[in-house]
PDB file of N, CA and C in Angstrom:
ATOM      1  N   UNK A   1       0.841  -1.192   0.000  1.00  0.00           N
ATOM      2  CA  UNK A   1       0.000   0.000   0.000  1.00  0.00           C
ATOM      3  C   UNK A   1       0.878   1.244   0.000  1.00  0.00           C
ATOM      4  N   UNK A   2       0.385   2.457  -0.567  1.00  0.00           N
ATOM      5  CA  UNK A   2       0.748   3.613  -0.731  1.00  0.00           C
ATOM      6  C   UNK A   2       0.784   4.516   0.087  1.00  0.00           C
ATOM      7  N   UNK A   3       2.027   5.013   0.725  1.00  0.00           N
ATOM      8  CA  UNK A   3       1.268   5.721   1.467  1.00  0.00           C
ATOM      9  C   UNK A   3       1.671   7.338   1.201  1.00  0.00           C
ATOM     10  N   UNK A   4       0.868   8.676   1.524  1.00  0.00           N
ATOM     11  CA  UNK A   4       0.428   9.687   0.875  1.00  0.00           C
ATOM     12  C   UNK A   4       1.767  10.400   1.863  1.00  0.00           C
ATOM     13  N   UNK A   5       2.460  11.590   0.915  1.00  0.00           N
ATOM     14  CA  UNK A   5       3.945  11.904   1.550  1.00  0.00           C
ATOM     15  C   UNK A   5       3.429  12.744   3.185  1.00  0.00           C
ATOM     16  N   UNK A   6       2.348  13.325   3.273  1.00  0.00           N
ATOM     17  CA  UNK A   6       2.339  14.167   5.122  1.00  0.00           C
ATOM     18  C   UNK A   6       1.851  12.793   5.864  1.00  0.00           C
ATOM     19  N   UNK A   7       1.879  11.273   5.456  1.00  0.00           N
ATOM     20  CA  UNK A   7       1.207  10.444   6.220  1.00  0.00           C
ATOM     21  C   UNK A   7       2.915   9.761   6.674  1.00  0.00           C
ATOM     22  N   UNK A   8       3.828   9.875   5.467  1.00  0.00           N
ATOM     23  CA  UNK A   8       4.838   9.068   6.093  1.00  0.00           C
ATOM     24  C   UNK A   8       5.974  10.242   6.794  1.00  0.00           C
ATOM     25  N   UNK A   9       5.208  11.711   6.833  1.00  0.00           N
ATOM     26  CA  UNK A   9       6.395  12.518   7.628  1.00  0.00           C
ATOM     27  C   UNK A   9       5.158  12.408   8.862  1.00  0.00           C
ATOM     28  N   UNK A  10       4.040  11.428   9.319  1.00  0.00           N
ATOM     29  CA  UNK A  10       3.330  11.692  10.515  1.00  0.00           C
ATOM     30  C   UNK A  10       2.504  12.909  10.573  1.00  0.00           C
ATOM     31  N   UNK A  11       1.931  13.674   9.521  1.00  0.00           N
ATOM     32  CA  UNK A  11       1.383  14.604   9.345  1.00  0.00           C
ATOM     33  C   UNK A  11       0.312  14.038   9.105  1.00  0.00           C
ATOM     34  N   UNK A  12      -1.127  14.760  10.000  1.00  0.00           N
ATOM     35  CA  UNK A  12      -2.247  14.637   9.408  1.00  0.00           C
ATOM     36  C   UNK A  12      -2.825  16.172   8.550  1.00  0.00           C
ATOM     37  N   UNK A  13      -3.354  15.870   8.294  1.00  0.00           N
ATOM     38  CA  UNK A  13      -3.745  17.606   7.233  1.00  0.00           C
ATOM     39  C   UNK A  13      -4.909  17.347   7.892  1.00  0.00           C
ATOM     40  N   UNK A  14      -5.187  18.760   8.469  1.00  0.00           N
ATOM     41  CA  UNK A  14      -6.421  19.436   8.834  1.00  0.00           C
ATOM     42  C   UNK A  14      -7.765  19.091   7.960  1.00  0.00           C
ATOM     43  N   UNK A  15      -8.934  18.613   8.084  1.00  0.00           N
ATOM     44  CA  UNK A  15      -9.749  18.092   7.573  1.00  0.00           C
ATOM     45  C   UNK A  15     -10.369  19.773   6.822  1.00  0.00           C
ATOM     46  N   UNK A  16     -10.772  20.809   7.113  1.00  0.00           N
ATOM     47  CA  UNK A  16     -11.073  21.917   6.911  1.00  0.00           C
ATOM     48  C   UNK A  16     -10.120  22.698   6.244  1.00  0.00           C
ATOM     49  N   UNK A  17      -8.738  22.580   6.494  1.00  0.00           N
ATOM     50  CA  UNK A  17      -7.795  22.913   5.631  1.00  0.00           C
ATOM     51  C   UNK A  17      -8.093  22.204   4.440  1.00  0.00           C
ATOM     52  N   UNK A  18      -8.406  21.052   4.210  1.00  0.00           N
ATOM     53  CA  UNK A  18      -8.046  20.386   3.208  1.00  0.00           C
ATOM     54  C   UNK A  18      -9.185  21.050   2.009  1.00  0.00           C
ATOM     55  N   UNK A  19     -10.585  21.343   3.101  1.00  0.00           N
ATOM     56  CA  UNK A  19     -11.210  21.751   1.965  1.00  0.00           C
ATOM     57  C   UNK A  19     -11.406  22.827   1.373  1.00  0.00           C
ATOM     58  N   UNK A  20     -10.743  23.354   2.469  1.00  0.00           N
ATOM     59  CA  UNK A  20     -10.163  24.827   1.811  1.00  0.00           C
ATOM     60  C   UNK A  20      -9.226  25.022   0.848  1.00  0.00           C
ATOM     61  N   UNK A  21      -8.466  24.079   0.754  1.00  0.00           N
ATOM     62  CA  UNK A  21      -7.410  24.246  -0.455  1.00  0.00           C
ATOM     63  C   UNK A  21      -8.358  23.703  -1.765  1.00  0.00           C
ATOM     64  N   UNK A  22      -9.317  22.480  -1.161  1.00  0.00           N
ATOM     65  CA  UNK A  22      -9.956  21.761  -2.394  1.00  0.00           C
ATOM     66  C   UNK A  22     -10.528  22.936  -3.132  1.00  0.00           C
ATOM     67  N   UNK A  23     -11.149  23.972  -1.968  1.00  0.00           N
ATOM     68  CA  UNK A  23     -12.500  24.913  -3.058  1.00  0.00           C
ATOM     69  C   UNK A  23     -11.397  25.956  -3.669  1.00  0.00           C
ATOM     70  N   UNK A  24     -10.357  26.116  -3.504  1.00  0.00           N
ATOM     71  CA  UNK A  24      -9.590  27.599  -4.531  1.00  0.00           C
ATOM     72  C   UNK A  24     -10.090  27.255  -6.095  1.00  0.00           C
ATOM     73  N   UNK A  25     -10.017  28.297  -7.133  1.00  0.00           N
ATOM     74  CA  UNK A  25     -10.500  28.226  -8.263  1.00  0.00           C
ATOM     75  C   UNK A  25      -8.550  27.367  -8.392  1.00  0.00           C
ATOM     76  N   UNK A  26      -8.731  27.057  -9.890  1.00  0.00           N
ATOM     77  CA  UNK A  26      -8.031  25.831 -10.086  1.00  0.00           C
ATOM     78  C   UNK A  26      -6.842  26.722 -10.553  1.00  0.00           C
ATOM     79  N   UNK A  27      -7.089  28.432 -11.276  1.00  0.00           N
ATOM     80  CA  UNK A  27      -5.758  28.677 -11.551  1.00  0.00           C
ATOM     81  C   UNK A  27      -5.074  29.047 -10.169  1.00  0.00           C
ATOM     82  N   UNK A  28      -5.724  29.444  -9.029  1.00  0.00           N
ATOM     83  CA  UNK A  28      -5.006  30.026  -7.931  1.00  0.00           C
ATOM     84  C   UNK A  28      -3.706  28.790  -7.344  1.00  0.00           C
ATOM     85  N   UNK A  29      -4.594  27.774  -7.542  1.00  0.00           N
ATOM     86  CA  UNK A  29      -3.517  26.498  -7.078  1.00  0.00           C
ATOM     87  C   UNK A  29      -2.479  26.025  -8.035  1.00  0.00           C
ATOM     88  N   UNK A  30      -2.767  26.331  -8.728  1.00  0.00           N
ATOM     89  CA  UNK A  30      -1.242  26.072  -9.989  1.00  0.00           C
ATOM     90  C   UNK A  30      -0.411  26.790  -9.838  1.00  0.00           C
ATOM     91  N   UNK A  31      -0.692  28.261  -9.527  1.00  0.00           N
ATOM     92  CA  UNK A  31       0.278  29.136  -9.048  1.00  0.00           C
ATOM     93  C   UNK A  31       0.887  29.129  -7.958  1.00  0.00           C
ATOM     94  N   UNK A  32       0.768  27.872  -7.065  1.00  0.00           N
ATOM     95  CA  UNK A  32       1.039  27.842  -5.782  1.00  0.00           C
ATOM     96  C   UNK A  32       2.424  26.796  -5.583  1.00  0.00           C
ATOM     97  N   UNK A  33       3.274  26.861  -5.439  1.00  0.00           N
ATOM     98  CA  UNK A  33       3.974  26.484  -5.591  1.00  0.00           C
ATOM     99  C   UNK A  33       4.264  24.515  -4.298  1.00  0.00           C
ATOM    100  N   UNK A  34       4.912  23.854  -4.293  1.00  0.00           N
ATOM    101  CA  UNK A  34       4.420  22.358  -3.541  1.00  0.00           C
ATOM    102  C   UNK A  34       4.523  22.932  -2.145  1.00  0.00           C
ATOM    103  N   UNK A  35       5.728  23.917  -2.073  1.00  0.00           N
ATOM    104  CA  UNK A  35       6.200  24.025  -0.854  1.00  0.00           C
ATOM    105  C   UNK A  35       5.354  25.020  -0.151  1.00  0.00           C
ATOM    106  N   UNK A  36       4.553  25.793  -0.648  1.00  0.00           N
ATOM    107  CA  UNK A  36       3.278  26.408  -0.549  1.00  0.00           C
ATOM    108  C   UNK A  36       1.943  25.659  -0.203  1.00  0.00           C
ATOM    109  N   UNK A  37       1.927  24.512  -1.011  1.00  0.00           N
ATOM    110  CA  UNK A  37       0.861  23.986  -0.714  1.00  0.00           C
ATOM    111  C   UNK A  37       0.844  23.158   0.613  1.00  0.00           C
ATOM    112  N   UNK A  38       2.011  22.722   0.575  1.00  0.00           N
ATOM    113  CA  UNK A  38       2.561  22.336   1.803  1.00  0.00           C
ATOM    114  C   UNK A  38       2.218  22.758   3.389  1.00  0.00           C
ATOM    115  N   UNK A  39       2.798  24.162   3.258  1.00  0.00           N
ATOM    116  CA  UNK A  39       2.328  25.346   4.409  1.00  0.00           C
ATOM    117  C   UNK A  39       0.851  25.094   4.456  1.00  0.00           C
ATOM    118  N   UNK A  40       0.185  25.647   3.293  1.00  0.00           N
ATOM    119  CA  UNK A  40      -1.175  26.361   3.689  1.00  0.00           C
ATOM    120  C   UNK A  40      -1.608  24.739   4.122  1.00  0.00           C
ATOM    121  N   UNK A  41      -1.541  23.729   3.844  1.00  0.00           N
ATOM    122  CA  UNK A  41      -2.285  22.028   4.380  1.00  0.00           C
ATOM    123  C   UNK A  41      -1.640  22.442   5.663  1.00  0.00           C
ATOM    124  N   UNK A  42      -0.123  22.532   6.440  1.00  0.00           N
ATOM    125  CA  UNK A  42       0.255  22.079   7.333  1.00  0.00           C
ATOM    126  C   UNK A  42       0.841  23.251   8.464  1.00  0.00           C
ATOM    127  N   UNK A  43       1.141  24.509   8.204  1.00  0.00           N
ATOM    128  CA  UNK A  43       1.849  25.217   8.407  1.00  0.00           C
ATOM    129  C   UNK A  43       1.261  26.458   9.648  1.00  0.00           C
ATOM    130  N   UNK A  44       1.672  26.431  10.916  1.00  0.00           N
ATOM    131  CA  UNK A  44       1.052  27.961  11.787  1.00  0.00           C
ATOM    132  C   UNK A  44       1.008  28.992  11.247  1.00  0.00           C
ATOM    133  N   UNK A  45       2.297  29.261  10.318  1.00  0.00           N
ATOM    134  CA  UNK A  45       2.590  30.206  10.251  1.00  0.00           C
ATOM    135  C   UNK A  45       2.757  30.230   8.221  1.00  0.00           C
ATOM    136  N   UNK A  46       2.469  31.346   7.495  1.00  0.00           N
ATOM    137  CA  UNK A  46       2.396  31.667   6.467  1.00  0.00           C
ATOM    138  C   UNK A  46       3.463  32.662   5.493  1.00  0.00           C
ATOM    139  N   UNK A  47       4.458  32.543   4.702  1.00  0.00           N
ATOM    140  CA  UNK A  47       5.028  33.786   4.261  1.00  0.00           C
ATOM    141  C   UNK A  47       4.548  34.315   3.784  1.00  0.00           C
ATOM    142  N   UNK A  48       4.677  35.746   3.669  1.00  0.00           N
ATOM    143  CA  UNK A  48       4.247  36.868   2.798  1.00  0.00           C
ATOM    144  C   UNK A  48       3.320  36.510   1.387  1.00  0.00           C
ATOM    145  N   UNK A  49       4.470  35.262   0.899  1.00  0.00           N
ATOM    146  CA  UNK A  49       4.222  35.398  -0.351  1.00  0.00           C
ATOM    147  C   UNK A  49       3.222  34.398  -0.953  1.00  0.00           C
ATOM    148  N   UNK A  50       2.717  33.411   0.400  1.00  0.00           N
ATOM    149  CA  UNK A  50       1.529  32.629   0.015  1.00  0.00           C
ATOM    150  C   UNK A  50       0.206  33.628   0.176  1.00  0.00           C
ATOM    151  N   UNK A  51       0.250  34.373   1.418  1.00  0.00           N
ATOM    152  CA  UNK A  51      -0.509  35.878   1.818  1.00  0.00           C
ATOM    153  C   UNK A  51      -1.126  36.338   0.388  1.00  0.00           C
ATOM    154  N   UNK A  52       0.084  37.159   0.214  1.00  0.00           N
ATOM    155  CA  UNK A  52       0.215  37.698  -1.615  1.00  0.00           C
ATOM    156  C   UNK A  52      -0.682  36.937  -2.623  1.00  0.00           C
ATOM    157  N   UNK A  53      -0.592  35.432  -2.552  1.00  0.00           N
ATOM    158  CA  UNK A  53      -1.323  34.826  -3.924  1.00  0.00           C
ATOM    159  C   UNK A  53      -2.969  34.448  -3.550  1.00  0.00           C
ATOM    160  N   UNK A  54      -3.021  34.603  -1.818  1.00  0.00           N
ATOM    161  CA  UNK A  54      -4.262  34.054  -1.551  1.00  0.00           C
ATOM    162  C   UNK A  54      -5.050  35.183  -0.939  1.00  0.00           C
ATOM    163  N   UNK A  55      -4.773  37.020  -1.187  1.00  0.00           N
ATOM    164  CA  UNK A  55      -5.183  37.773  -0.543  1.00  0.00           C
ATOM    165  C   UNK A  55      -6.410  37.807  -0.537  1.00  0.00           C
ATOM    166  N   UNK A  56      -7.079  37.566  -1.804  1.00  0.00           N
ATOM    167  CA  UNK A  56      -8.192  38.194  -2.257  1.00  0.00           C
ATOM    168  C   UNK A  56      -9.442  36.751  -2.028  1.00  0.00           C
ATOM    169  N   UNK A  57      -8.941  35.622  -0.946  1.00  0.00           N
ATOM    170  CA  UNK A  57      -9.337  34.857  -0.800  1.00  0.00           C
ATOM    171  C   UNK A  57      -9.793  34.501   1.086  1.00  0.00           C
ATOM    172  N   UNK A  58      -8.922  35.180   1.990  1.00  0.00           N
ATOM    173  CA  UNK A  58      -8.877  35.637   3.204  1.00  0.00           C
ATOM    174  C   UNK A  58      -9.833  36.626   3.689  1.00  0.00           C
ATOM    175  N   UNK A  59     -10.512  36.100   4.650  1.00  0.00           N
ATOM    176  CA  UNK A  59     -11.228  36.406   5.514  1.00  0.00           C
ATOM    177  C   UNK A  59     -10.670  37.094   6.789  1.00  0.00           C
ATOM    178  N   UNK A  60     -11.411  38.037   7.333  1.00  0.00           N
ATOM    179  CA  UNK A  60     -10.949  38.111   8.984  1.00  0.00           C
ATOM    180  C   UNK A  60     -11.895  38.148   9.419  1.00  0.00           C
TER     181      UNK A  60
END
């Protein structure tokens, strides 16, 4: 069996994260780079420059 790469670093991804990344329109996520996608599934903390590609998508 296969197993999925945040399952064999012991990472679970946030169930709500996940579907938050699922609903972005499809070009926003192409532009996102792995190590980006990475963060926004797993990450406290965010750089600038994921901020930058997902501004207009953020809530407060």
């Amino acid at each position: 069996m296969v197993k999925k790469q945040n399952e064999k670093k012991g990472k679970k991804i946030d169930p709500e994260r996940k579907q938050a990344f699922d609903s972005l329109p499809p070009n926003i996520k192409q532009r996102l780079t792995d190590e980006e996608k990475e963060l926004f599934l797993n990450s406290e903390e965010w750089p600038d420059s994921l901020f930058d590609k997902l501004k207009e998508f953020i809530t407060t």
